[in-house]
Protein backbone atom coordinates (compact mmCIF):
# COMPACT_ATOMS: atom_id res chain seq x y z
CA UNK A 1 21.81 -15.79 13.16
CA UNK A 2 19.59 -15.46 10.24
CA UNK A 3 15.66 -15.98 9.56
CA UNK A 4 15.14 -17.97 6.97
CA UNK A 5 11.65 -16.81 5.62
CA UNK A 6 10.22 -13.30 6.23
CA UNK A 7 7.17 -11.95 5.15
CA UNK A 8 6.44 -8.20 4.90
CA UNK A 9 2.75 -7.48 5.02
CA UNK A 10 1.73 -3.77 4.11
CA UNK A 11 -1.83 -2.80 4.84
CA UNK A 12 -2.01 0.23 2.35
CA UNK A 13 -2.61 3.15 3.65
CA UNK A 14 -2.97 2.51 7.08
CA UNK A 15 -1.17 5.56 9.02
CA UNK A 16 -1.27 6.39 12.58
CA UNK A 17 -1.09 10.46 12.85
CA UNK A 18 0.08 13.22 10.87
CA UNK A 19 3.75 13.80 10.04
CA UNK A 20 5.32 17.07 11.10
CA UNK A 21 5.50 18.10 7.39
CA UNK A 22 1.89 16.96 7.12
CA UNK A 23 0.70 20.85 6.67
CA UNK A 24 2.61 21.06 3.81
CA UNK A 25 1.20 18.36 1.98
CA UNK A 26 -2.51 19.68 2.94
CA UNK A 27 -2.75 17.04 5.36
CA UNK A 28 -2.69 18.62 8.96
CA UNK A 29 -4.45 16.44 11.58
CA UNK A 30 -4.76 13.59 9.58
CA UNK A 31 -4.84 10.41 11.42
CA UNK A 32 -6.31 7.09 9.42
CA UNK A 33 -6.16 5.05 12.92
CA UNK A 34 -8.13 7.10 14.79
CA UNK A 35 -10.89 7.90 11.90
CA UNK A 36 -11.46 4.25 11.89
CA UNK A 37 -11.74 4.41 15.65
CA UNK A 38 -13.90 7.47 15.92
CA UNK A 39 -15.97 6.36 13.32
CA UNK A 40 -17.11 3.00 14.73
CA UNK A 41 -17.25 4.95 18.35
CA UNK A 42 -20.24 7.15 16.67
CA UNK A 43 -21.73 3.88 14.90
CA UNK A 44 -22.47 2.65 18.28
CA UNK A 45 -23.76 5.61 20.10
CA UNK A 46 -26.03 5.70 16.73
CA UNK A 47 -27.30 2.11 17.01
CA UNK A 48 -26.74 1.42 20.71
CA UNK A 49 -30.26 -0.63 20.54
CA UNK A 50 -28.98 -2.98 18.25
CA UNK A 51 -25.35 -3.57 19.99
CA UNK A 52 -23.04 -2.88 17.69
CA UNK A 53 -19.65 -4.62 18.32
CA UNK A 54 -16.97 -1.77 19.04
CA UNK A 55 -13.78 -1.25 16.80
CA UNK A 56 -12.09 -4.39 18.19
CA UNK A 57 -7.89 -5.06 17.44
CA UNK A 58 -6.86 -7.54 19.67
CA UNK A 59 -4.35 -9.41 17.83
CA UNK A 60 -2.37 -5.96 16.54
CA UNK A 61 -3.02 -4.53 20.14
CA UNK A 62 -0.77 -7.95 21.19
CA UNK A 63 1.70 -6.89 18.88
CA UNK A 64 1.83 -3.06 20.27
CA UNK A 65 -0.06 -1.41 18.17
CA UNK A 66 -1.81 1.47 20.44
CA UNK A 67 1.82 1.40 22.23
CA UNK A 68 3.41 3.05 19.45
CA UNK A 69 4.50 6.11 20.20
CA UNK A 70 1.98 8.55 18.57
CA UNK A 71 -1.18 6.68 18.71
CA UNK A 72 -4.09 8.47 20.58
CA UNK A 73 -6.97 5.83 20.52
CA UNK A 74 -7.16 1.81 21.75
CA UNK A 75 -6.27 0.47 24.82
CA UNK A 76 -2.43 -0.05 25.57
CA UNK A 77 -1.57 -3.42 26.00
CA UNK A 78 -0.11 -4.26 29.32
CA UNK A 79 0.84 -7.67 28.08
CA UNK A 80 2.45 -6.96 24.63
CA UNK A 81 3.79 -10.49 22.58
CA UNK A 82 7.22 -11.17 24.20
CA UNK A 83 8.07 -11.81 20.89
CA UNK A 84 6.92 -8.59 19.58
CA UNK A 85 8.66 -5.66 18.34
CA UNK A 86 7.05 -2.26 17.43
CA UNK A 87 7.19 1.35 16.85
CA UNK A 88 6.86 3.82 13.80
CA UNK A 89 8.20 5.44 11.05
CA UNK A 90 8.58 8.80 9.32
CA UNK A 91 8.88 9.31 5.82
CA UNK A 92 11.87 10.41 4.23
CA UNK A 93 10.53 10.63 0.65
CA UNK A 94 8.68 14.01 -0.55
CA UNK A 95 5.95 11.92 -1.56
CA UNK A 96 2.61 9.71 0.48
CA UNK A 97 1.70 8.08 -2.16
CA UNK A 98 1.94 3.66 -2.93
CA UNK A 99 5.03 4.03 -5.67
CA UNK A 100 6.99 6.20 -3.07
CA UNK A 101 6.26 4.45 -0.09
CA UNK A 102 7.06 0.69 -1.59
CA UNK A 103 10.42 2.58 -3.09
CA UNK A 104 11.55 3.94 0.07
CA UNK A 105 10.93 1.12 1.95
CA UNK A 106 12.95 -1.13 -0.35
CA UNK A 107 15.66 1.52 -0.84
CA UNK A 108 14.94 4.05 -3.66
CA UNK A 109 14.36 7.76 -1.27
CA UNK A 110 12.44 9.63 -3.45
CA UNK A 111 14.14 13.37 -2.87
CA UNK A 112 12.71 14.88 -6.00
CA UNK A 113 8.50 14.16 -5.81
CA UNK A 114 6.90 12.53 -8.81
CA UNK A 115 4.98 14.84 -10.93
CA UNK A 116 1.41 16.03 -10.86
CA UNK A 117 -0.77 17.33 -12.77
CA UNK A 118 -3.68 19.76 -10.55
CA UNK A 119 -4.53 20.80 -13.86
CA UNK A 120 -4.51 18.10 -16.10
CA UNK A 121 -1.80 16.89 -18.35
CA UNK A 122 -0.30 19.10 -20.93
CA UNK A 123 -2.00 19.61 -24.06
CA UNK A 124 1.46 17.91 -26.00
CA UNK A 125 1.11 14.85 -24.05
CA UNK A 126 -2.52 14.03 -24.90
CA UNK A 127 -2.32 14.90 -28.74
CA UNK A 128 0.91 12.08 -28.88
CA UNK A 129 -1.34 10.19 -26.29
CA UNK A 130 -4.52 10.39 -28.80
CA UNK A 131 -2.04 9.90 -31.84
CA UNK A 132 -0.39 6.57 -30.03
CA UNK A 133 -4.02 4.96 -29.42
CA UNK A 134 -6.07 6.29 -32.08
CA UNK A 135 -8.54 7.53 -29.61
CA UNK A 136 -9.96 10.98 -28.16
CA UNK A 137 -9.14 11.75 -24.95
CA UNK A 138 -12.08 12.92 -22.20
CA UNK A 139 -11.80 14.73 -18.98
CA UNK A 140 -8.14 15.34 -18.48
CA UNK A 141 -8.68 16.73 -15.06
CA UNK A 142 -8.24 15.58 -11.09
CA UNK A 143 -11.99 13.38 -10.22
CA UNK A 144 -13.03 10.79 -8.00
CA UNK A 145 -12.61 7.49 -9.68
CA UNK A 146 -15.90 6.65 -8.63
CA UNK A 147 -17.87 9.83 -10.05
CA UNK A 148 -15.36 10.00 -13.33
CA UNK A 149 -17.39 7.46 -15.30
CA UNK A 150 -20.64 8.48 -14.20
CA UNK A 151 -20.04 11.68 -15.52
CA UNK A 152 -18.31 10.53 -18.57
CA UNK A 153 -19.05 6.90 -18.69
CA UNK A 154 -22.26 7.44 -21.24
CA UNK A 155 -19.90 9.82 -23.86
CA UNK A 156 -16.88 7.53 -23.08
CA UNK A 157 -19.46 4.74 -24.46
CA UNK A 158 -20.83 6.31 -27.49
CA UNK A 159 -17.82 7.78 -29.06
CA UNK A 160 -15.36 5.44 -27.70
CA UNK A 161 -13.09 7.99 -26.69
CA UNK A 162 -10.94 7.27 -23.58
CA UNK A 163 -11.77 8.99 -19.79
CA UNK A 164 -8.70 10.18 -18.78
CA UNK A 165 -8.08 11.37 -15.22
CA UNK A 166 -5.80 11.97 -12.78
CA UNK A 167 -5.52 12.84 -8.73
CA UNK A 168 -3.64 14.59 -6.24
CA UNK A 169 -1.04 11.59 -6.69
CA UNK A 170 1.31 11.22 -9.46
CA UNK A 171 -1.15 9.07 -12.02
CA UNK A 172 -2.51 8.73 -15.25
CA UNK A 173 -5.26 7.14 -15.26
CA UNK A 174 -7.76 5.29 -18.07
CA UNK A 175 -10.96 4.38 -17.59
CA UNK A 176 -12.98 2.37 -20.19
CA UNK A 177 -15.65 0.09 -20.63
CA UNK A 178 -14.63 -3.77 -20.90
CA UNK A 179 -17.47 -3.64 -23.55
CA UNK A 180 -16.16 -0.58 -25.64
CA UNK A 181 -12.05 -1.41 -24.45
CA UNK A 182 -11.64 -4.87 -24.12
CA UNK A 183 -9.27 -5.46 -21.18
CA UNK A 184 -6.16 -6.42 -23.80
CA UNK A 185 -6.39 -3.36 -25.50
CA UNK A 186 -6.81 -1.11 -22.67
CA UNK A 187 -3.43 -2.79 -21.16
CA UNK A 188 -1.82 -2.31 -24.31
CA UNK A 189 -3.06 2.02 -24.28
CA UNK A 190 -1.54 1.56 -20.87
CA UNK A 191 1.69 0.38 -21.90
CA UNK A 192 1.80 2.86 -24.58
CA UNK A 193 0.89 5.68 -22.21
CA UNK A 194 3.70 3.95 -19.62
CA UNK A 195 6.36 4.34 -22.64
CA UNK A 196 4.97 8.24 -23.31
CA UNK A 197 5.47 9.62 -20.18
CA UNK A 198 9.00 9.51 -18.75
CA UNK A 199 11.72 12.58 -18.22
CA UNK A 200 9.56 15.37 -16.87
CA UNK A 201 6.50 13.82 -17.10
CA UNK A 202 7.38 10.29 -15.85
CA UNK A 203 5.04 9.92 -13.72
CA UNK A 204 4.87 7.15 -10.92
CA UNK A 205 1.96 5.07 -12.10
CA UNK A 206 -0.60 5.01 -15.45
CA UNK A 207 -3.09 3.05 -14.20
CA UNK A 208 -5.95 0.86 -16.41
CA UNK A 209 -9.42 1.39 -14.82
CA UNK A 210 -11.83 -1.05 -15.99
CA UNK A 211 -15.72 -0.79 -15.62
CA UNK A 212 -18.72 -2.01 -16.31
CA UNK A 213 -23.01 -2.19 -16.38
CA UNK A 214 -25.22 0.64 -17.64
CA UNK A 215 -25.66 4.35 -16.43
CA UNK A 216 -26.20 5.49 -13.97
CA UNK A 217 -24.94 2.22 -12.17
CA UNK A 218 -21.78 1.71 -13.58
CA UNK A 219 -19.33 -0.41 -11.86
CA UNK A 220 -14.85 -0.21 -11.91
CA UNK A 221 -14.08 -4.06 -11.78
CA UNK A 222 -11.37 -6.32 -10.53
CA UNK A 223 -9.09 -5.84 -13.84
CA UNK A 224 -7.00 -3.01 -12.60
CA UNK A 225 -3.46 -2.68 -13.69
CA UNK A 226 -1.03 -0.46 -12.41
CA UNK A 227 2.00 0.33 -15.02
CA UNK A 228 4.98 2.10 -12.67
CA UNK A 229 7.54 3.59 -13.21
CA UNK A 230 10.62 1.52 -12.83
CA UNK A 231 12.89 2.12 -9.72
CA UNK A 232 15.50 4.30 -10.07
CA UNK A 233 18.75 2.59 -8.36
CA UNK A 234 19.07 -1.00 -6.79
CA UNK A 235 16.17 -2.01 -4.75
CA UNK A 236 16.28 -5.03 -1.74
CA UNK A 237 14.67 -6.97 -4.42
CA UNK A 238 17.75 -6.88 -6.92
CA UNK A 239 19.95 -7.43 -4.41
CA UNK A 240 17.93 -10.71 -2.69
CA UNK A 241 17.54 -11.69 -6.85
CA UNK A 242 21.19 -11.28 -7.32
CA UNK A 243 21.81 -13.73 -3.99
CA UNK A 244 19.66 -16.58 -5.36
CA UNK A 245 17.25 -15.73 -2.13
CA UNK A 246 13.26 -16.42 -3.09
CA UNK A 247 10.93 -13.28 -3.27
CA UNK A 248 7.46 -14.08 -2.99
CA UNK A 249 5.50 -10.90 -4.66
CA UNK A 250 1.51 -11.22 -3.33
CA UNK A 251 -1.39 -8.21 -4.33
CA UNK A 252 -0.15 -5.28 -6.54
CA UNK A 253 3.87 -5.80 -5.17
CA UNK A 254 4.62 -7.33 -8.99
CA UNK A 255 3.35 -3.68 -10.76
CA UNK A 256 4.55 -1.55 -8.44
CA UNK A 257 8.18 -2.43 -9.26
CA UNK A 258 7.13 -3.26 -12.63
CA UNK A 259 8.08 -6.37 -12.55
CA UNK A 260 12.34 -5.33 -12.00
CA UNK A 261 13.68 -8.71 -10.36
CA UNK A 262 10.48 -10.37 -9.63
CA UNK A 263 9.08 -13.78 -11.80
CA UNK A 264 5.83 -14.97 -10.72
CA UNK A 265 3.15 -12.49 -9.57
CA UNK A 266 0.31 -13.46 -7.39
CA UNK A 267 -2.37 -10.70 -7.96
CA UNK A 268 -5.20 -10.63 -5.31
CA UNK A 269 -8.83 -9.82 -6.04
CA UNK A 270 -9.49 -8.54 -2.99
CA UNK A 271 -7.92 -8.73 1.00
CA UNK A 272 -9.35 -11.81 1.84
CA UNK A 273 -8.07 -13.30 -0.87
CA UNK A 274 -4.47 -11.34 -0.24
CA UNK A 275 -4.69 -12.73 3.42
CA UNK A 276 -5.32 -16.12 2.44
CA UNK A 277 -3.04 -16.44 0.09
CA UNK A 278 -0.31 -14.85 2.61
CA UNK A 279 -1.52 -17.89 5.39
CA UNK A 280 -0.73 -20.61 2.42
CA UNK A 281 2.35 -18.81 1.71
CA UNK A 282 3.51 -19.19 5.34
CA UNK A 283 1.91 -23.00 5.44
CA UNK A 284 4.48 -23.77 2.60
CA UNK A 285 8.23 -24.57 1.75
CA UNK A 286 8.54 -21.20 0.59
CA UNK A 287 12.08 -20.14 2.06
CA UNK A 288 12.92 -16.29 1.22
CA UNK A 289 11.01 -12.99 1.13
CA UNK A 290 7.34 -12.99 1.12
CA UNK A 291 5.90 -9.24 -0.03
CA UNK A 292 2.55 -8.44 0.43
CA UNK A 293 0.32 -5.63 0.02
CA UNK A 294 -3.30 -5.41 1.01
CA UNK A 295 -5.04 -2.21 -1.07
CA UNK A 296 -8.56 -2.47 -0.21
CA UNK A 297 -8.10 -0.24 3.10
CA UNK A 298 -6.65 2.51 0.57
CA UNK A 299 -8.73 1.45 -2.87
CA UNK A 300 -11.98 0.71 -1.36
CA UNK A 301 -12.52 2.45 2.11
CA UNK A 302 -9.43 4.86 2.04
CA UNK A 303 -10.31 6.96 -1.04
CA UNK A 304 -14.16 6.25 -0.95
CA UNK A 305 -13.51 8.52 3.22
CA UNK A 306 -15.42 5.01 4.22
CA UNK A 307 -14.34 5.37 8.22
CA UNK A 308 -16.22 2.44 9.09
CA UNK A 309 -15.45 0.13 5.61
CA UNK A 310 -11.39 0.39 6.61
CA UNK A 311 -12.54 -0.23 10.27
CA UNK A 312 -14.19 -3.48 9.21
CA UNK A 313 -11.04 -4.38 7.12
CA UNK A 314 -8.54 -4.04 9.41
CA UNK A 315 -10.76 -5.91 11.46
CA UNK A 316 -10.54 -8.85 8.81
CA UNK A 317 -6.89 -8.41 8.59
CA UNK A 318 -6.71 -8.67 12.33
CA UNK A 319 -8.53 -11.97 12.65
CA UNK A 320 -5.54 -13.63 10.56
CA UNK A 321 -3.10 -12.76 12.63
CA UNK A 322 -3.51 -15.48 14.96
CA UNK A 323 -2.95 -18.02 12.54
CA UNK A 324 -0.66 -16.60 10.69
CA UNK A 325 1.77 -16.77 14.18
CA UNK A 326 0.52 -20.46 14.74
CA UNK A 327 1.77 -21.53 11.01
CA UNK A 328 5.18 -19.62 11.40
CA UNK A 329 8.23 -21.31 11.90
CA UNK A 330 10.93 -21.20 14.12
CA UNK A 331 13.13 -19.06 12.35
CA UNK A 332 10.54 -16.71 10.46
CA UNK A 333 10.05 -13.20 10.45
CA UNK A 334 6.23 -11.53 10.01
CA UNK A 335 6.47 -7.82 9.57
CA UNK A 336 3.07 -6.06 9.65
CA UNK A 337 3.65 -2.16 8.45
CA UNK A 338 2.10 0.29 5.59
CA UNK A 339 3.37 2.14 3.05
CA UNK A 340 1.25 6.19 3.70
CA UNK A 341 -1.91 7.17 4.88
CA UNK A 342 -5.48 7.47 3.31
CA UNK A 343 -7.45 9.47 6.27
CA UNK A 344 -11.20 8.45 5.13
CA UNK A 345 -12.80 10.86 7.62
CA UNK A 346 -11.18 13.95 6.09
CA UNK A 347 -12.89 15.88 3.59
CA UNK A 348 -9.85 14.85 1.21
CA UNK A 349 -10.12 11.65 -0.92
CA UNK A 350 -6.65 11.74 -1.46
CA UNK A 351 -3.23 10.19 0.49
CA UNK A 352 -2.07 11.92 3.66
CA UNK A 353 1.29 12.64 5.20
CA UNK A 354 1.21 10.21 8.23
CA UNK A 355 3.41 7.72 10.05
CA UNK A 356 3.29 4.29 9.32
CA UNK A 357 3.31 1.58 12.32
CA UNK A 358 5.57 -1.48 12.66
CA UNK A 359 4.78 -4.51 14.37
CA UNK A 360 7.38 -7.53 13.87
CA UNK A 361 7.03 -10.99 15.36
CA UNK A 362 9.27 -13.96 15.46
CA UNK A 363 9.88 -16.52 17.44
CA UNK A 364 13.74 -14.93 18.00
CA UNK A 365 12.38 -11.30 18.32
CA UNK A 366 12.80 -9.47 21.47
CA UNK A 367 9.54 -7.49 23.00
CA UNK A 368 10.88 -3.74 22.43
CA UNK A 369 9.48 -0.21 21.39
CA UNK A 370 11.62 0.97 18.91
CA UNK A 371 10.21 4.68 18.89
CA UNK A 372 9.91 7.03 16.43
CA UNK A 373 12.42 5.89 13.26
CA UNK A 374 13.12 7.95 10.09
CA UNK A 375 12.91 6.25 6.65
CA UNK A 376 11.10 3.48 5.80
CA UNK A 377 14.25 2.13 4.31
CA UNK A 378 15.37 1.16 7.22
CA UNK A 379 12.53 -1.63 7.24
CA UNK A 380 14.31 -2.72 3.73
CA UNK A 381 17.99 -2.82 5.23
CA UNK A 382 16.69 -5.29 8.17
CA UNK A 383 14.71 -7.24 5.87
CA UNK A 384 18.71 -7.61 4.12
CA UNK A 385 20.33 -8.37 7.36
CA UNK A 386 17.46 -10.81 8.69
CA UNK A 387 17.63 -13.09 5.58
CA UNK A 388 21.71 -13.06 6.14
CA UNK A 389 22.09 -10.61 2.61
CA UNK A 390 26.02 -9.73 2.00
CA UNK A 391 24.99 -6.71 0.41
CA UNK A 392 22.87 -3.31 2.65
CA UNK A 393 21.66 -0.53 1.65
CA UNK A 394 22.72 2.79 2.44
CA UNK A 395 19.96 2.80 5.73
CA UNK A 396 20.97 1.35 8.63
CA UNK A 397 19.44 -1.88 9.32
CA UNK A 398 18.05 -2.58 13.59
CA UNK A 399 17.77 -6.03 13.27
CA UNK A 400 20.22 -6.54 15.96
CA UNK A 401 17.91 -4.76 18.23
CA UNK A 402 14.30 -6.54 17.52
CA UNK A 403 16.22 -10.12 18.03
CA UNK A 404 17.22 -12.55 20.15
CA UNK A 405 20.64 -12.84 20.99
CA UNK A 406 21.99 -16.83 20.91
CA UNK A 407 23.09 -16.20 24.53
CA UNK A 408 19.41 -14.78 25.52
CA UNK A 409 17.74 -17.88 24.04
């Protein structure tokens, strides 16, 4: 018994707790969940004249989320979905950033981590870098997106040298003006820079980082690109390709597996629009897989340590759920999970090493706590088995135990 549609929502970033490795990664005690939770807690003691509405989940609650195993703030549900599966996972990857956590979960276990670069890349690679684009190079050092151009948007502007920057992750990053770099061009450094850096300094993702407006009030727009690296063995999406089965890219899926087995991308400008286009996505004749990812909780609130910003989206994300279970069909499958954590009420601006939650609901899933798993591949291999794939990966799939036997219906 096979589902004919399912759709694999990640809300990036959105961890529930530190991993047992997370000390190792600098990350001990993170916990994105409860930062949100804490966060909107202290909003209301702050402004308990003016009745602020408390950090509210009722839809993901349904679905189990403060059941998982693990999670240390919300209300347990007493009366979970009886369609609803949950539970979490643990990383396999040596890695918390997007690029490893999409790989992983569609098959590619990233053993060996992606390089950084804590002190900026190499001088080799930015004279072939300046030599490629015909451009000087500033900063060359980890910075907050955010504060990079403001300290070198107004030098970036008069000599039209390039601000490149990088982060605890594995990126190389560009920002430019649209004014000084129009948006073309500043792909096409991208692509050069993409083509630049492989073998030991392939790293997972260049990234093009658009702004605009005048100092000090410059603004990164809605032209981001991320360039990644390609996988490195056969993903879930070559194999559903290979099997004539639809796959339904929505957000940044399309550039984080550049592109490998995937036609039409439907970029988002923002999670609402991500969310609605995932509802009209379910409210069609799409049959296949439906992959979405939702950034702004990592982008926007994650990165920016906004507690009560990622609170507010996941509230947003919450308020679709509803509909998005009304609009499914009888043989669907809506998987709601993430890919690493951001914790915004850290000190860090950077990813941390936490576990991800699952929540799956169908109208053949089986209410059940899955527990603690290892590998977010797993999530890939049942994806496989729930659209009836011939091929699996090397994880094991548990798709026999979130549904519904034929004798149970």
């Amino acid at each position: 018994m096979s589902m004919k549609r399912v759709f694999l929502l990640v809300i990036d970033s959105f961890g529930i707790g530190q991993m047992p490795d997370a000390e190792n990664f600098g990350d001990k005690g993170s916990d994105t969940l409860a930062s949100c939770y804490y966060a909107f807690e202290r909003m209301q003691e702050e402004n308990s004249q003016s009745k602020v509405a408390p950090f509210f989940l009722p839809n993901l609650r349904n679905l189990g989320l403060f059941n998982i195993d693990g999670v240390s703030v919300g209300e347990k549900a007493a009366d979970i979905n009886k369609n609803a599966a949950y539970g979490r996972f643990s990383e396999k990857s040596m890695g918390k950033d997007t690029t490893v956590g999409h790989f992983e979960m569609m098959g590619n276990v990233c053993e060996k981590p992606f390089p950084v670069y804590p002190e900026g890349f190499p001088k080799e690679v930015i004279d072939e870098f300046e030599k490629l684009t015909g451009r000087g190079v500033l900063c060359n050092k980890p910075y907050s997106g955010t504060e990079v151009i403001k300290d070198y948007g107004e030098e970036h502007i008069k000599t039209g040298d390039l601000i490149v920057y990088t982060s605890a992750d594995s990126v190389f990053q560009i920002a430019a003006h649209e004014d000084i770099v129009p948006i073309d061009e500043l792909y096409s450094i991208c692509k050069k820079a993409r083509k630049l850096l492989n073998g030991e300094h392939a790293v997972a993702r260049v990234i093009a980082r658009p702004f605009v407006g005048k100092y000090p009030d410059f603004k990164r727009t809605s032209n981001r690109h991320d360039f990644s690296v390609e996988p490195f063995k056969r993903t879930v999406l070559d194999i559903l390709k290979d099997e004539n089965i639809n796959i339904y890219p929505i957000g940044k899926i399309y550039d984080i597996f550049a592109g490998k087995s995937l036609s039409k991308p439907h970029y988002t400008k923002n999670n609402l629009d991500g969310l609605n286009k995932t509802l009209e996505a379910i409210k069609s004749d799409f049959e296949g897989f439906c992959f979405i990812n939702l950034v702004d909780t990592d982008s926007v609130y994650g990165h920016r340590n906004d507690s009560v910003g990622y609170a507010k989206a996941l509230m947003e994300i919450d308020s679709f759920i509803p509909e998005f279970i009304k609009n499914l069909k009888e043989d669907d499958l809506l998987i709601i999970t993430a890919d690493h954590g951001c914790d915004p009420g850290t000190e860090s601006t950077d990813h941390s090493r936490e576990y991800i939650p699952f929540m799956a609901y169908g109208k053949k899933i089986k209410n059940i706590n899955l527990g603690t798993l290892q590998g977010f591949d797993k999530i890939g291999a049942t994806v496989l088995e729930a659209l009836g794939s011939k091929e699996c990966l090397d994880a094991e799939s548990f798709y026999k135990d979130i549904k519904i036997m034929e004798n149970e219906l």
